[in-house]
C-alpha atoms as a PDB file:
ATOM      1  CA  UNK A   1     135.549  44.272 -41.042  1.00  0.00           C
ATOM      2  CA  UNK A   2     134.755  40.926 -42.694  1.00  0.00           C
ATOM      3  CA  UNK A   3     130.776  39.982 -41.791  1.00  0.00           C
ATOM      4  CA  UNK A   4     128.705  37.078 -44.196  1.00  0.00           C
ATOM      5  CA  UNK A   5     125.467  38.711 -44.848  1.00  0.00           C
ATOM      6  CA  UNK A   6     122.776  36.182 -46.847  1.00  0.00           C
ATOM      7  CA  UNK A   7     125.990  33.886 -46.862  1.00  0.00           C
ATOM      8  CA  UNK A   8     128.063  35.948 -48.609  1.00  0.00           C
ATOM      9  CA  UNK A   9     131.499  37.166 -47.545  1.00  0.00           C
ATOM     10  CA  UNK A  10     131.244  41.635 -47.070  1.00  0.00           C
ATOM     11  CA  UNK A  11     133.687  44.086 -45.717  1.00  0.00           C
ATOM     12  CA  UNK A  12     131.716  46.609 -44.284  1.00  0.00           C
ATOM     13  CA  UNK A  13     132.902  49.878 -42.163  1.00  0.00           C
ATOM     14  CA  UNK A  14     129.853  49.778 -40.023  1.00  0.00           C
ATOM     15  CA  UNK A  15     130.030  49.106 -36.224  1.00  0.00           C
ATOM     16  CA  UNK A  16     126.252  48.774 -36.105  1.00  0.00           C
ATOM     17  CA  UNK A  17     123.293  46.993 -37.533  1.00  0.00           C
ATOM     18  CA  UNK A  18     121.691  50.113 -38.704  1.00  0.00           C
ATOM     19  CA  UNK A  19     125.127  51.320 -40.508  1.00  0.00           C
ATOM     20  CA  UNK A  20     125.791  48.231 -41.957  1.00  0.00           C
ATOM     21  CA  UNK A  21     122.126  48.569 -43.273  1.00  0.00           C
ATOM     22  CA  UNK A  22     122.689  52.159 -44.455  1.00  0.00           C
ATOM     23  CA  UNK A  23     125.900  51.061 -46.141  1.00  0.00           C
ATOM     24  CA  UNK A  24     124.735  47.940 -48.243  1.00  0.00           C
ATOM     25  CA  UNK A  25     122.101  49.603 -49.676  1.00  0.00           C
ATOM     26  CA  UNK A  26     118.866  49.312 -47.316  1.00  0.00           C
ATOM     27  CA  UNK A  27     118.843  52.811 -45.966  1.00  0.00           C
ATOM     28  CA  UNK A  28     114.777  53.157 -44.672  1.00  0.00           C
ATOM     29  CA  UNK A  29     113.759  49.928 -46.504  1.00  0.00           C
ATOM     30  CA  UNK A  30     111.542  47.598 -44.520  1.00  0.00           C
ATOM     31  CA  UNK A  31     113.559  44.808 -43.829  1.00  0.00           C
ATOM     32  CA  UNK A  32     113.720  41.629 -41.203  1.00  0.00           C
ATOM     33  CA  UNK A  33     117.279  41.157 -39.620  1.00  0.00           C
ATOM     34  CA  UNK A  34     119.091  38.798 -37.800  1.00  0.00           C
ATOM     35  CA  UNK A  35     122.622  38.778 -36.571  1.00  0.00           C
ATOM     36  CA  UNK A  36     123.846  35.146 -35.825  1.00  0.00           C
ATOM     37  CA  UNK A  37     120.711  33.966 -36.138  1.00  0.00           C
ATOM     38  CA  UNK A  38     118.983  35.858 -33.599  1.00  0.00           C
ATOM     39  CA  UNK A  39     116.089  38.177 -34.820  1.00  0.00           C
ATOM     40  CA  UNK A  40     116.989  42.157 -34.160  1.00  0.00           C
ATOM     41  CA  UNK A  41     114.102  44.425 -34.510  1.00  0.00           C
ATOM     42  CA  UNK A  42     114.362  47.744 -35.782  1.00  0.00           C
ATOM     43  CA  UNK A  43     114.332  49.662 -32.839  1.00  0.00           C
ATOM     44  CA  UNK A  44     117.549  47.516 -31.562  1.00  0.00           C
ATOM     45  CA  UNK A  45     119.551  48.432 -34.622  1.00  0.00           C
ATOM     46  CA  UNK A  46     121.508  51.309 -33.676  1.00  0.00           C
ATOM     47  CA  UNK A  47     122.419  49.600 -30.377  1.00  0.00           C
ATOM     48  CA  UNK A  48     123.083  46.321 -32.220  1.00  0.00           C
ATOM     49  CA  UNK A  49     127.070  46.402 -32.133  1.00  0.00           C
ATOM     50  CA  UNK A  50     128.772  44.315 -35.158  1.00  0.00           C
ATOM     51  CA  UNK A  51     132.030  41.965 -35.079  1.00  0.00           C
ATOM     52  CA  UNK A  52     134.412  40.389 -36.871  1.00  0.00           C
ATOM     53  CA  UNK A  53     132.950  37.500 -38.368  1.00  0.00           C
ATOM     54  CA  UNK A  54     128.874  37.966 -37.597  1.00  0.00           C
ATOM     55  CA  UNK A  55     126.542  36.327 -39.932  1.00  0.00           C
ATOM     56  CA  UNK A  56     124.034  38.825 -41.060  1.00  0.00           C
ATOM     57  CA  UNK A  57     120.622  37.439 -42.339  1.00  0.00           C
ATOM     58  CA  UNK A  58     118.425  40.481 -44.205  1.00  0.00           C
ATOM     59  CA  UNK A  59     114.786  39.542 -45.290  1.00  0.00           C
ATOM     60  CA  UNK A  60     113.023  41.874 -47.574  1.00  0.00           C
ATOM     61  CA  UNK A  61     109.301  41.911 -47.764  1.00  0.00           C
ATOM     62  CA  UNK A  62     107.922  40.210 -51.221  1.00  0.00           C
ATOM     63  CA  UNK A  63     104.604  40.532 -52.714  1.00  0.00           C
ATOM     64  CA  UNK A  64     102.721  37.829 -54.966  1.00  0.00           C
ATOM     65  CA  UNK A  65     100.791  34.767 -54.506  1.00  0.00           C
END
């Protein structure tokens, strides 16, 4: 299926949150998500149910100062 994720056009085969994760890369990362622009936290992923079309916001962690 056709999601945006950080604004950019992806076919994924995931049905979920935590398999779309898995599948672009993530796996067990620490990440921030958000699936048309409302926060998920981790322990919602795997109940987090993907669709056609869903804008998929993933913030990773940075370090610095």
């Amino acid at each position: 299926m056709k999601i945006t994720v950080n604004g950019t056009d992806t076919d994924v085969a995931a049905n979920t949150l935590a398999q779309a994760l898995h599948e672009l890369g993530y796996g067990d990362q620490r990440v921030a998500t958000a699936v048309n622009e409302n926060f998920v936290p981790a322990t919602a992923r795997d109940a987090q149910e993907l669709a056609e079309g869903d804008r998929l916001e993933i913030v990773t962690p940075r370090q610095g100062g």
